[in-house]
Protein backbone atom coordinates (compact mmCIF):
# COMPACT_ATOMS: atom_id res chain seq x y z
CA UNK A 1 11.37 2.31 -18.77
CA UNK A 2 14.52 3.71 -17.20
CA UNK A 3 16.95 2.56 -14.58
CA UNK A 4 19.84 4.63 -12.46
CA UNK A 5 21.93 2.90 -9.96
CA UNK A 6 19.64 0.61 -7.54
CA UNK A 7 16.99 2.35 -8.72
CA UNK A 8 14.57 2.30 -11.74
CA UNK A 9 10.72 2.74 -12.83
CA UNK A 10 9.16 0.07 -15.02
CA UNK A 11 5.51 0.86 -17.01
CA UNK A 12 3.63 -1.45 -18.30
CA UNK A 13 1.48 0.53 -21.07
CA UNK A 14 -1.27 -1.51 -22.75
CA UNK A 15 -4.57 -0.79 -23.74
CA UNK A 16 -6.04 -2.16 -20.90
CA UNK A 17 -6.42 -2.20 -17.18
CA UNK A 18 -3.60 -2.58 -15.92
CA UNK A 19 -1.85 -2.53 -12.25
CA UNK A 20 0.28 -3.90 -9.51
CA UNK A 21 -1.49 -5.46 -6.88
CA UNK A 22 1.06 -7.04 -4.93
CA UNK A 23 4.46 -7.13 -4.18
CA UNK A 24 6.12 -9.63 -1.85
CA UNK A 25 9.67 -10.68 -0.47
CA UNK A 26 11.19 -13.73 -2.40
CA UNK A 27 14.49 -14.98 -2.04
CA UNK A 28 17.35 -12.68 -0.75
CA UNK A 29 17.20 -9.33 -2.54
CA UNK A 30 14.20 -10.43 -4.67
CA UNK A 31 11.33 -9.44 -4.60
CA UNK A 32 7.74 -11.03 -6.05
CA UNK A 33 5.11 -8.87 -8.54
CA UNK A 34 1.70 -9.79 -8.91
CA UNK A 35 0.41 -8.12 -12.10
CA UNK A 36 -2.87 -8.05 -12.98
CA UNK A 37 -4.58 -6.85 -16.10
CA UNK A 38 -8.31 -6.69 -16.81
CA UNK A 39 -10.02 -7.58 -20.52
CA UNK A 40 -13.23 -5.08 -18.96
CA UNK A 41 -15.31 -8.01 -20.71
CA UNK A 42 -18.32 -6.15 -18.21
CA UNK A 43 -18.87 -9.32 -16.50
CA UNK A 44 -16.96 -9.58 -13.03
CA UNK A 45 -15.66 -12.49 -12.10
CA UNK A 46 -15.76 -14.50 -15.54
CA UNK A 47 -13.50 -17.36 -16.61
CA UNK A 48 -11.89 -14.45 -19.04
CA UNK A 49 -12.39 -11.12 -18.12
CA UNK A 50 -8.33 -11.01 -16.33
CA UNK A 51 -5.07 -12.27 -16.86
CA UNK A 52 -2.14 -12.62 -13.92
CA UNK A 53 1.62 -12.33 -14.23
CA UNK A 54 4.21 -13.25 -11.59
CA UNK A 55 7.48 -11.71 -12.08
CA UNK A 56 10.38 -11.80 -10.27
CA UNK A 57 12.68 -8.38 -9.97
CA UNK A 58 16.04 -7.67 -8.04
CA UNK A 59 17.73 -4.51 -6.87
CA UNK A 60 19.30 -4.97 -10.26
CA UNK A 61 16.48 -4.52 -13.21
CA UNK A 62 18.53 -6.58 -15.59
CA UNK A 63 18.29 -9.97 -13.18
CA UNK A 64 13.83 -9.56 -13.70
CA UNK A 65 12.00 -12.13 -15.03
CA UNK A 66 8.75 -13.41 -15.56
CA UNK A 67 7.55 -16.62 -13.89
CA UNK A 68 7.11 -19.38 -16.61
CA UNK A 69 3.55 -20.23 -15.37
CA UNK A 70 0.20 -19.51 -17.53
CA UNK A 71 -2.89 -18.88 -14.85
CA UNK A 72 -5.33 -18.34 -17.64
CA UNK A 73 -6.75 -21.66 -18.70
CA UNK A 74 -9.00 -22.47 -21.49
CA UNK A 75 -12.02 -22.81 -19.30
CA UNK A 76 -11.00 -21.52 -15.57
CA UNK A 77 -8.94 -18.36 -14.99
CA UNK A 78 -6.37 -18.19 -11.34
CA UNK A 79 -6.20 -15.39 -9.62
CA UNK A 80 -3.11 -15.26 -7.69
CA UNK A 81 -3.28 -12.81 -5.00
CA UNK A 82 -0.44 -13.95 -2.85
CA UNK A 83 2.99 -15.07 -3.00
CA UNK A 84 5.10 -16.72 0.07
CA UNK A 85 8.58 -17.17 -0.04
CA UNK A 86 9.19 -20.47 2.86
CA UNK A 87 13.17 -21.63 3.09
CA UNK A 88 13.31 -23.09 -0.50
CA UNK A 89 9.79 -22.77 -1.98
CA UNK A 90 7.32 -20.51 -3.07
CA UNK A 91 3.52 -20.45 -1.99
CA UNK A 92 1.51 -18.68 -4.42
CA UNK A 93 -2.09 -18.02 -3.03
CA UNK A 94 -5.46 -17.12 -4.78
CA UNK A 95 -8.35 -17.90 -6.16
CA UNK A 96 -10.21 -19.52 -9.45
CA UNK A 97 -13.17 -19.38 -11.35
CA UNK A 98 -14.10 -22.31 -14.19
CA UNK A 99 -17.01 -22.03 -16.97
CA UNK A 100 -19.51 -25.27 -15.92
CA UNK A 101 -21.37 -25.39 -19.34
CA UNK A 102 -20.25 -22.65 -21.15
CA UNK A 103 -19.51 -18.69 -21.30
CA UNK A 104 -23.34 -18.28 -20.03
CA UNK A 105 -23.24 -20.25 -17.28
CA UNK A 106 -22.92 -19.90 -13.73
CA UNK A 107 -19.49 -20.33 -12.30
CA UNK A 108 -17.90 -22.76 -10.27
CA UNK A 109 -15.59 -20.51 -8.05
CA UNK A 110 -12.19 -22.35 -5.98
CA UNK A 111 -9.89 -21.73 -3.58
CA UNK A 112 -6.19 -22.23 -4.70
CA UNK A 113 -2.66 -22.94 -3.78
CA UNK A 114 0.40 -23.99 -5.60
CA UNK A 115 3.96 -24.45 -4.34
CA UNK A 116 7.09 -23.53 -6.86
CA UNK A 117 10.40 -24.86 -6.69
CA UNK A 118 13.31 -22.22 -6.55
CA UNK A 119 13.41 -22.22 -10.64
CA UNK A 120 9.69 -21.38 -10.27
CA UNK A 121 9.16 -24.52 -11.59
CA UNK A 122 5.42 -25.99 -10.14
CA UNK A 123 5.50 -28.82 -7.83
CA UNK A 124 1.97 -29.16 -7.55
CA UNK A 125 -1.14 -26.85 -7.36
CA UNK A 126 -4.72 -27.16 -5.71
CA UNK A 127 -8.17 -26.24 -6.31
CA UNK A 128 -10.40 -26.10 -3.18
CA UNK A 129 -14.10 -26.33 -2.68
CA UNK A 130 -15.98 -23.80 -0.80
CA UNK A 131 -18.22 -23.89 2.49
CA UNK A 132 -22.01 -23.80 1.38
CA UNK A 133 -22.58 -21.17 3.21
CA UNK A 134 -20.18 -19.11 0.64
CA UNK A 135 -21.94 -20.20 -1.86
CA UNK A 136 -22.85 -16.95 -4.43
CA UNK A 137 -19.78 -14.94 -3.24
CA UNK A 138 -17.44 -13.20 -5.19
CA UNK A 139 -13.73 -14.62 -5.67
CA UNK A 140 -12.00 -13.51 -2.89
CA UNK A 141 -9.59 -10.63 -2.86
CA UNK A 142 -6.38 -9.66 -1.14
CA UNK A 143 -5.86 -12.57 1.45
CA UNK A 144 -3.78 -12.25 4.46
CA UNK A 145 -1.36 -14.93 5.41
CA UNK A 146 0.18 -15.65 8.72
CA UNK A 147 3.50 -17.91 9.12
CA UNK A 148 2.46 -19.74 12.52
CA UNK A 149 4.96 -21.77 14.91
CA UNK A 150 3.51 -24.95 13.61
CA UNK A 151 5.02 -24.52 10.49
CA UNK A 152 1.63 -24.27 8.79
CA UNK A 153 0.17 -21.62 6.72
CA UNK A 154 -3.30 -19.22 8.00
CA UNK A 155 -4.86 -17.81 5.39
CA UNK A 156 -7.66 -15.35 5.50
CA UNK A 157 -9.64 -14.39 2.44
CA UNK A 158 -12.64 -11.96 2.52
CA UNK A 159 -15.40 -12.44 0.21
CA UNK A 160 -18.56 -10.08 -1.23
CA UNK A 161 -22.10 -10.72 -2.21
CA UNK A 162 -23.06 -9.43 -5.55
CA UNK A 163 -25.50 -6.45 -4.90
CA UNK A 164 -24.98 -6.68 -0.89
CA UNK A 165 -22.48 -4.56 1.35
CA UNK A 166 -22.44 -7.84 3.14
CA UNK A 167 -18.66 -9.26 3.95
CA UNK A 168 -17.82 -12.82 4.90
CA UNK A 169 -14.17 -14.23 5.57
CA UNK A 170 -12.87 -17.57 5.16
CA UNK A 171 -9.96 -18.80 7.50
CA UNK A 172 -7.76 -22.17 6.68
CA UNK A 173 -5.11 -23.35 7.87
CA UNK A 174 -2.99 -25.63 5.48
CA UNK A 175 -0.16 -27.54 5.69
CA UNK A 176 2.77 -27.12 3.59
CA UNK A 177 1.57 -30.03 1.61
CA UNK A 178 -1.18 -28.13 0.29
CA UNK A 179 -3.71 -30.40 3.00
CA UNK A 180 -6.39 -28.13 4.86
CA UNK A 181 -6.01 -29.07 8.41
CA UNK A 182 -8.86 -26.43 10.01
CA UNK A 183 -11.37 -24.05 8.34
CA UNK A 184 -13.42 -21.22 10.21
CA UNK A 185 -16.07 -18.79 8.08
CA UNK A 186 -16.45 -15.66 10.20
CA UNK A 187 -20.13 -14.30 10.18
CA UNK A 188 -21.39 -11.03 8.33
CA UNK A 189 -21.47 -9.72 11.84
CA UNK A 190 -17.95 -10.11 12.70
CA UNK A 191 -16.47 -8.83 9.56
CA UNK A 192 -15.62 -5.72 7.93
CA UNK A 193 -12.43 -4.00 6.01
CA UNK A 194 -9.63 -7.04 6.84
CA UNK A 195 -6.65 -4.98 7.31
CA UNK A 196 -3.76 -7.19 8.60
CA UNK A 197 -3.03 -10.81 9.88
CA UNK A 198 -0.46 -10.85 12.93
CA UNK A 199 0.14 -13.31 15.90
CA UNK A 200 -0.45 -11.33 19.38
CA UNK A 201 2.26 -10.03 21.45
CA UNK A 202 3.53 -13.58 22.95
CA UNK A 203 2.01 -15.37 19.85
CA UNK A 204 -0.83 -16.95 22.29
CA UNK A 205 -2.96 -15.87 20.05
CA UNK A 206 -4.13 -14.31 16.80
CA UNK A 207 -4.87 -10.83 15.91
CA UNK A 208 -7.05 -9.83 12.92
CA UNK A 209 -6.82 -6.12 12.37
CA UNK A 210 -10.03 -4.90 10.88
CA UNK A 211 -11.82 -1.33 10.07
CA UNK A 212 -15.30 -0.41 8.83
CA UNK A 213 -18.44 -2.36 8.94
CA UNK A 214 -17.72 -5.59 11.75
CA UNK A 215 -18.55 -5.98 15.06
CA UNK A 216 -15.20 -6.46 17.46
CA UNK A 217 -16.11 -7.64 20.90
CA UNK A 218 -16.07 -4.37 23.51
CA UNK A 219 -16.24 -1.99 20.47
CA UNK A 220 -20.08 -1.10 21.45
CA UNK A 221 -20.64 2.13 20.15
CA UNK A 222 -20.90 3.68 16.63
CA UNK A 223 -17.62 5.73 17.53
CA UNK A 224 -15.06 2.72 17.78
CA UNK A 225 -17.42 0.25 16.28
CA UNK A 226 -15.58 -1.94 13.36
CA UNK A 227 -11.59 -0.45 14.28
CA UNK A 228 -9.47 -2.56 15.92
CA UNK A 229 -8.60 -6.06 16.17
CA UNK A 230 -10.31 -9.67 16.33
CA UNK A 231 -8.62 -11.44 19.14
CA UNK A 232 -9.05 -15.46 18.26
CA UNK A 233 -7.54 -18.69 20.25
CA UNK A 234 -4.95 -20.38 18.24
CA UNK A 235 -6.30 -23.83 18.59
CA UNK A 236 -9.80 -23.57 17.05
CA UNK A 237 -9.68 -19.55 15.85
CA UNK A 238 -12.28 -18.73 18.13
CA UNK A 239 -12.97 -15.24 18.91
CA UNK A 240 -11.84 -14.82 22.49
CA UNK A 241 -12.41 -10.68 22.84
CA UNK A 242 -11.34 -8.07 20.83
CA UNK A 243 -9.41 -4.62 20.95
CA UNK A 244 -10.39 -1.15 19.90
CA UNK A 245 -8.24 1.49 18.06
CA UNK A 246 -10.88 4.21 17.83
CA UNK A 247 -11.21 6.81 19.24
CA UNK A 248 -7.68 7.12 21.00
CA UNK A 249 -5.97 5.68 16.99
CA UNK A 250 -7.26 8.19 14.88
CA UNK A 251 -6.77 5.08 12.11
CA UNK A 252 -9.31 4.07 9.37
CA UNK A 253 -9.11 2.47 6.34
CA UNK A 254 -6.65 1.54 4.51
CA UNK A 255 -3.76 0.63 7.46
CA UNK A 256 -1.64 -1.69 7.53
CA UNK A 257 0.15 -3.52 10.85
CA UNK A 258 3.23 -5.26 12.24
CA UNK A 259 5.35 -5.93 15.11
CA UNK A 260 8.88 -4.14 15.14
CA UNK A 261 12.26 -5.60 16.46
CA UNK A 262 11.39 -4.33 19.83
CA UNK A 263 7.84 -6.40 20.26
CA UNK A 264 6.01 -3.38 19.89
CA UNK A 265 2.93 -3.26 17.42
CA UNK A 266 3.21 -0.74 14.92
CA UNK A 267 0.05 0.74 12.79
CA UNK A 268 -0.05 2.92 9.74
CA UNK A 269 -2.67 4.09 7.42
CA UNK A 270 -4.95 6.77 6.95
CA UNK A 271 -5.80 8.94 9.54
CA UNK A 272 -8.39 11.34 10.35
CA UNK A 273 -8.95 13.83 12.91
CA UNK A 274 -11.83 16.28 13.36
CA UNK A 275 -11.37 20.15 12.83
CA UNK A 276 -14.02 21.66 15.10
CA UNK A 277 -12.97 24.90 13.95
CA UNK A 278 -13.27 24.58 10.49
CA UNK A 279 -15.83 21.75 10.71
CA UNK A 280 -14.20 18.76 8.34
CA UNK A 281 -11.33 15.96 8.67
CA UNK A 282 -7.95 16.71 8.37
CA UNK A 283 -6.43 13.55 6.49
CA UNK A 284 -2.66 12.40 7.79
CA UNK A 285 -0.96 9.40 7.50
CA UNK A 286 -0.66 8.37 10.88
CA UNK A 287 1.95 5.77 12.47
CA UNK A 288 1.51 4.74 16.26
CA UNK A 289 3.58 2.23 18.07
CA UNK A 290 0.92 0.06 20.53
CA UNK A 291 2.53 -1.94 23.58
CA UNK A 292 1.11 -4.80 24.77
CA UNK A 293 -1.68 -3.28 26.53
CA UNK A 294 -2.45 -2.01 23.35
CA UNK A 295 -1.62 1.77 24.42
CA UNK A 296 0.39 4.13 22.62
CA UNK A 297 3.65 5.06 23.08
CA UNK A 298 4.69 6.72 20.43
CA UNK A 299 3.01 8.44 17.03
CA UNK A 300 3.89 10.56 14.27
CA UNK A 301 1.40 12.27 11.94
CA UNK A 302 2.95 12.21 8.17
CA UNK A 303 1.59 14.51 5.31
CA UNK A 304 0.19 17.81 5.58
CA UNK A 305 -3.47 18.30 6.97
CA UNK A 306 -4.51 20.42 3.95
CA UNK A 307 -3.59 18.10 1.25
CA UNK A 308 -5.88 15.21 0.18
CA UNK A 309 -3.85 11.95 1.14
CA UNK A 310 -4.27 8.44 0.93
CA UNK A 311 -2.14 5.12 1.45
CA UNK A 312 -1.50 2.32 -0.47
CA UNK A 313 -4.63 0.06 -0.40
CA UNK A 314 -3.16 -3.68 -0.25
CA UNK A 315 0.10 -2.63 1.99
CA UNK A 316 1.64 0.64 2.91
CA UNK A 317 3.70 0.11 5.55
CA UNK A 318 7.31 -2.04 5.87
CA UNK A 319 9.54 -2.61 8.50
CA UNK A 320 13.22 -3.95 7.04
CA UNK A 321 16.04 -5.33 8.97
CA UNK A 322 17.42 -2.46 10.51
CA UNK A 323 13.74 -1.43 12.39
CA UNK A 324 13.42 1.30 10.11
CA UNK A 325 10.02 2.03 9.03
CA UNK A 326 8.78 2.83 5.60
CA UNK A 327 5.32 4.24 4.32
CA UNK A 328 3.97 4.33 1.25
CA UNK A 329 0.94 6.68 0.19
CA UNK A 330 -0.70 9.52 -2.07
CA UNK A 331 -0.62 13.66 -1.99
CA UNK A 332 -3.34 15.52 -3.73
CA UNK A 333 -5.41 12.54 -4.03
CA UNK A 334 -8.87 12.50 -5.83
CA UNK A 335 -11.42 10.02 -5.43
CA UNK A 336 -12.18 8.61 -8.99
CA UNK A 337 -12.10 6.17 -11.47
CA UNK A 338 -10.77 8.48 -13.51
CA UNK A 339 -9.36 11.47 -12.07
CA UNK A 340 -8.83 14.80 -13.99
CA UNK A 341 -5.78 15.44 -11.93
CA UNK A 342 -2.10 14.30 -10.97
CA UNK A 343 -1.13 13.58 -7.77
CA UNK A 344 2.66 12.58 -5.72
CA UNK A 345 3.34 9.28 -4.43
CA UNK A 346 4.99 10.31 -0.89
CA UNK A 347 7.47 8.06 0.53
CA UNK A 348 8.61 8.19 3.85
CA UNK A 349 11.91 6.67 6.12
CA UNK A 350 11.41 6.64 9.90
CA UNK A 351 13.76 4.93 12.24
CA UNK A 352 12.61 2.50 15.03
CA UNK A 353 11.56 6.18 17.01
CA UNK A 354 9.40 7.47 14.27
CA UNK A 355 12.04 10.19 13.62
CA UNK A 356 11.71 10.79 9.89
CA UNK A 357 15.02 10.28 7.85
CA UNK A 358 13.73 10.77 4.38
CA UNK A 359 10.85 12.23 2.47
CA UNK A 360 10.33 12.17 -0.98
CA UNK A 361 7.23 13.28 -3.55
CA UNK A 362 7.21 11.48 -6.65
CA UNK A 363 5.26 12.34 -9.85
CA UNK A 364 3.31 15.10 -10.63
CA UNK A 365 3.04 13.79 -14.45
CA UNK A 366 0.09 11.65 -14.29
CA UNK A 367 -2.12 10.14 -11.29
CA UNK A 368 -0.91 7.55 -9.19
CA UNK A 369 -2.48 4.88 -7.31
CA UNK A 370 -0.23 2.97 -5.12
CA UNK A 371 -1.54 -0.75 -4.09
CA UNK A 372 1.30 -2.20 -2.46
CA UNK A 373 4.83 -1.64 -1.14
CA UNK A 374 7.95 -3.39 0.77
CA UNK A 375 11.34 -2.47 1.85
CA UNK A 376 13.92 -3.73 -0.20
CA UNK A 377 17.33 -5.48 1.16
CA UNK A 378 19.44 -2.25 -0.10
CA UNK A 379 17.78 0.11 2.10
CA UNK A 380 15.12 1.25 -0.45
CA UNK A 381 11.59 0.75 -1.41
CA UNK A 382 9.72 -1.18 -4.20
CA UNK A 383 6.52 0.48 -4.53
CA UNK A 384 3.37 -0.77 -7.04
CA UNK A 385 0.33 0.43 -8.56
CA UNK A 386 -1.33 2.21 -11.45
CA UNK A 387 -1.37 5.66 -13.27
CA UNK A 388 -3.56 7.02 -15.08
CA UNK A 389 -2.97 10.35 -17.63
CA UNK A 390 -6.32 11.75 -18.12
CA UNK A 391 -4.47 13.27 -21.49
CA UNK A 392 -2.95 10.19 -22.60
CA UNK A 393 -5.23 7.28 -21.77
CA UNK A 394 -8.36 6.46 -22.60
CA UNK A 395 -11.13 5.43 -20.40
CA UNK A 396 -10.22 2.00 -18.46
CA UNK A 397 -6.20 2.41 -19.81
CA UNK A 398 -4.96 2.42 -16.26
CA UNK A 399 -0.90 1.33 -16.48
CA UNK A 400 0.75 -0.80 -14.15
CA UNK A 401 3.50 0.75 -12.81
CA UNK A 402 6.86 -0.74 -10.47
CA UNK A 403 9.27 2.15 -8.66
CA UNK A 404 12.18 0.95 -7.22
CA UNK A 405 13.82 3.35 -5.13
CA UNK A 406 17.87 3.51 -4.08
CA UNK A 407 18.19 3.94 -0.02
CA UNK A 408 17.72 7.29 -0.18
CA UNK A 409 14.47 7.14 -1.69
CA UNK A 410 15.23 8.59 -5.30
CA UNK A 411 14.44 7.22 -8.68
CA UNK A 412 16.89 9.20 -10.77
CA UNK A 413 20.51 10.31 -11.59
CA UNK A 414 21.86 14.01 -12.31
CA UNK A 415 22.25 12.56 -15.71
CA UNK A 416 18.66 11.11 -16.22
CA UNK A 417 15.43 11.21 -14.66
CA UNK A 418 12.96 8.02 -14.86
CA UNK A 419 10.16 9.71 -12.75
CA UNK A 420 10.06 13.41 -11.67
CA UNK A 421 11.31 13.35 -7.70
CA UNK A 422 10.93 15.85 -5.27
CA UNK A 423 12.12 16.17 -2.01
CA UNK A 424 10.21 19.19 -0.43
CA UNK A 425 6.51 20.31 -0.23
CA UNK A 426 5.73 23.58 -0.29
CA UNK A 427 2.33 25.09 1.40
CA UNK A 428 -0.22 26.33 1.58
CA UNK A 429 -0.09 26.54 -2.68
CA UNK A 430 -1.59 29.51 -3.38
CA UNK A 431 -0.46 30.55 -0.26
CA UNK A 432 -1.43 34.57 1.44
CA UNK A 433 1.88 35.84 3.17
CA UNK A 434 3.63 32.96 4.30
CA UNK A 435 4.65 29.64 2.68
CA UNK A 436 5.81 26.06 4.86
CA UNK A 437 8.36 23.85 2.93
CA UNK A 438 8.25 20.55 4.68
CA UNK A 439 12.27 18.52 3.72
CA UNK A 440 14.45 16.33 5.41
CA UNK A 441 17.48 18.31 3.83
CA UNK A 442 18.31 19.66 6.90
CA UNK A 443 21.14 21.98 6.26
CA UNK A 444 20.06 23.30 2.57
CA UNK A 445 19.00 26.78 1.74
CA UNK A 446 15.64 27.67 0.46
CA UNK A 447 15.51 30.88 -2.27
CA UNK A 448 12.93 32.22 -3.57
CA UNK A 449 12.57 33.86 -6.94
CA UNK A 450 10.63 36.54 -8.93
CA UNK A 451 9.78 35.34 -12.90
CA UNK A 452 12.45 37.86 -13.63
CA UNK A 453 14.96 35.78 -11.61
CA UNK A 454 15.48 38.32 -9.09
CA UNK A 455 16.53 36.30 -5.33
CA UNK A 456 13.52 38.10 -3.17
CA UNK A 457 14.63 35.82 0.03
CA UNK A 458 16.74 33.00 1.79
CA UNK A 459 15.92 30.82 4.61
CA UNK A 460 18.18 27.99 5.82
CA UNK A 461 15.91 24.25 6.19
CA UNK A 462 16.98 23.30 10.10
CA UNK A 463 13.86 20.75 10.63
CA UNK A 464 11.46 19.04 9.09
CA UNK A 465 9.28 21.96 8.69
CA UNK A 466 9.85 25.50 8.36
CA UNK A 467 7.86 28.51 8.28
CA UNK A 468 8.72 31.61 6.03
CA UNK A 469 7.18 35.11 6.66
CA UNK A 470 6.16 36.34 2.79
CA UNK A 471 4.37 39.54 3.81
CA UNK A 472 6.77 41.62 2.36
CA UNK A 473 6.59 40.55 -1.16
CA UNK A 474 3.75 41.51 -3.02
CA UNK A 475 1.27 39.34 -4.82
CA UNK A 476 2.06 36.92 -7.89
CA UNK A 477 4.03 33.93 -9.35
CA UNK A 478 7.12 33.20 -7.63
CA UNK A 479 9.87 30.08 -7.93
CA UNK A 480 11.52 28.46 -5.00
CA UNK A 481 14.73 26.75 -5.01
CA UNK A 482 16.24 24.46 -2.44
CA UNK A 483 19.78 24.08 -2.72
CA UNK A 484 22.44 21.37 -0.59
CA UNK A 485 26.05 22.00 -1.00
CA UNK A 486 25.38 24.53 -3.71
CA UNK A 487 23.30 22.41 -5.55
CA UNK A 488 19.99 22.66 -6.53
CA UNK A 489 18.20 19.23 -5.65
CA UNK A 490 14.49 20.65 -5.84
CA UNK A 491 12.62 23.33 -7.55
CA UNK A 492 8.76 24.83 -8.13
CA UNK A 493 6.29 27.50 -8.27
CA UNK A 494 4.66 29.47 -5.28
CA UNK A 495 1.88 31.95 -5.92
CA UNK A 496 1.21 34.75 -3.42
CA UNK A 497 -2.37 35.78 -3.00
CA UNK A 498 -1.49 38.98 -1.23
């Protein structure tokens, strides 16, 4: 564990699984942690197989703490998936699971909800009783929560069936007494990947963003079928129509979405367009800003198209106070449970007009998956996940890891580095007579090396990309440079196939 100024990187190595799922807005500059670490007891879904730890952590490390509350009981184990922050209380959302007759049994499985006092002190909690009809589902996962007018609290959870790619989601409202005051269960038809919770435009009514696997009303073909968003009345949450993203929003799975200080609906997530030419997907992280006929009027593509990339799976997307927008994701990407590679958490700054103020790649050491992120109050970024050092760890050691980032995205001082941070990406890597360094250091100098240390070129960075002709230098190992004010802030091998 390190820390520089506004900025540090906490691990949490054990020798089990281990991650951030969620992180939250509290109070002020705080800002809520959901860990969760996993026992692999082989059973899913048992009264012991996880544990749950809320912490609370400030643009200061040294203000952190850990919630005084123990979710693991004797017979029942809480899973706390959710934390709200209302005026002068805390929500924390979830479910449970409790042992009937013993570790062989079948399980009684609960919705819950407690409220904390400001000294995270609990006021009361609640375990709630399922529909029939959900009977034989898993605990539910990741549940979205809406704020509405009323003062109430929506809550959608999305549940599995053991052995089944069937999906089913339960909606409640609740008061802030803990009191369910409506309940809806959404059919397999209707449900897929639950993306985001959001009120409309004019908060008439209720948007459920979704991707992969439901049915949304006018979405009637296998090309837009399952992207876009449930449209539902606000009185009884039926489903009054729907809207599709697909195939004008090039946006799948995982995405995240919001409104922005202008009323305009902002998306963000992975994105995938088709390569005719070379006959695959080119993988972004797209942002598009939706009026309220749903229509686009403005997008940005983040990333490059060659690298593998993928975005944090709970939330990676964050507006903060000032409009600007931040996203959260993953370069050189694998799919697997245990990858035999290292990848860069990318972070990105936009303003309200999708210009991009700041890019950073983080890592490089290990592989990083990133769950969850939010804007902090100082301008920066708390960002959570796992990582996972294919020669360090052992086989289901994943460690949980928290990165707090300063405004300008870094996680470091000249004088010590918590995390190695980069602020350029160089490619293609190997590359055959030319080389692209993507920065937001507008105004450095890029200079590029031979392993003798002989300067073979210099370009000056004037935008965010920049395209340098190569074909002059023969083939091998090279270094690059980037320097700002006569400083080197970034550094790193090319190789030259030609």
């Amino acid at each position: 564990m390190g820390n520089a100024q506004n900025s540090y990187e906490v691990t949490f190595v054990t020798k089990y699984d281990d991650r951030i799922n969620e992180i939250t807005k509290g109070y002020q500059d705080e800002f809520i942690v959901v860990r969760y670490k996993s026992y692999w007891a082989g059973i899913y879904d048992t009264a012991d197989v996880a544990r749950f730890t809320l912490y609370s952590f400030y643009n200061d490390l040294e203000d952190s703490l850990c919630w005084p509350i123990e979710f693991y009981r004797p017979d029942t184990n809480i899973f706390p998936q959710k934390v709200y922050f209302d005026s002068s209380c805390y929500y924390v959302f979830g479910s449970a699971v409790t042992n009937t007759n013993g570790p062989d049994s079948s399980l009684t499985r609960w919705e819950y909800m407690a409220r904390f006092d400001m000294n995270k002190q609990m006021v009361w909690e609640k375990f709630y009783t399922r529909p029939g009809e959900l009977t034989g589902y898993n605990s539910s996962g990741n549940p979205k929560l809406l704020k509405l007018i009323s003062g109430n609290l929506l809550v959608l959870a999305s549940m599995s069936l053991s052995g089944t790619p069937y999906y089913r989601w339960l909606m409640r409202e609740y008061s802030t007494d803990g009191n369910i005051i409506k309940e809806r269960v959404f059919s397999n038809y209707l449900t897929g990947s639950m993306q985001s919770l959001t009120y409309s435009f004019d908060s008439t009514e209720i948007l459920i963003h979704n991707s992969t696997g439901g049915h949304i009303p006018g979405c009637n073909n296998l090309e837009t079928a399952g992207h876009g968003a449930l449209i539902l009345d606000t009185i009884t949450y039926d489903t009054v129509g729907g809207v599709c993203y697909l195939p004008d929003i090039s946006i799948h799975y995982p995405y995240e979405a919001k409104f922005d200080h202008n009323g305009h609906l902002v998306l963000s997530g992975m994105t995938l367009i088709y390569d005719f030419d070379m006959h695959k997907f080119d993988e972004y992280i797209g942002t598009y800003v939706l009026n309220s006929d749903f229509q686009i009027i403005n997008s940005l593509l983040l990333t490059d198209k060659d690298r593998k990339t993928y975005v944090g799976v709970r939330e990676g997307m964050d507006i903060d106070d000032d409009g600007n927008i931040f996203v959260a994701g993953e370069v050189d990407w694998v799919a697997a449970f245990f990858p035999q590679s290292y990848d860069y958490i990318y972070l990105a700054k936009m303003d309200s007009n999708l210009n991009v103020l700041t890019e950073r790649y983080l890592g490089g050491d290990s592989f990083y998956a990133i769950m969850t992120m939010i804007a902090t109050t100082d301008g920066g970024m708390a960002i959570g996940g796992y990582k996972y050092d294919y020669m360090v760890n052992e086989w289901g050691d994943n460690d949980a890891f928290l990165i707090k980032t300063d405004a300008s995205l870094m996680v470091s001082t000249p004088e010590y580095s918590t995390i190695p941070v980069h602020s350029a990406l160089v490619y293609p890597n190997p590359g055959s007579g030319a080389m692209n360094i993507r920065t937001t250091e507008n105004g450095s100098m890029l200079r590029l090396y031979n392993l003798s240390g002989q300067q073979l070129l210099q370009t000056k960075i004037v935008g965010l990309i920049t395209e340098i002709n190569c074909h002059h230098i023969p083939g091998g190992v090279y270094v690059w440079k980037l320097f700002k004010n006569n400083r080197e802030i970034d550094h790193g091998k090319w190789i030259n196939l030609e």
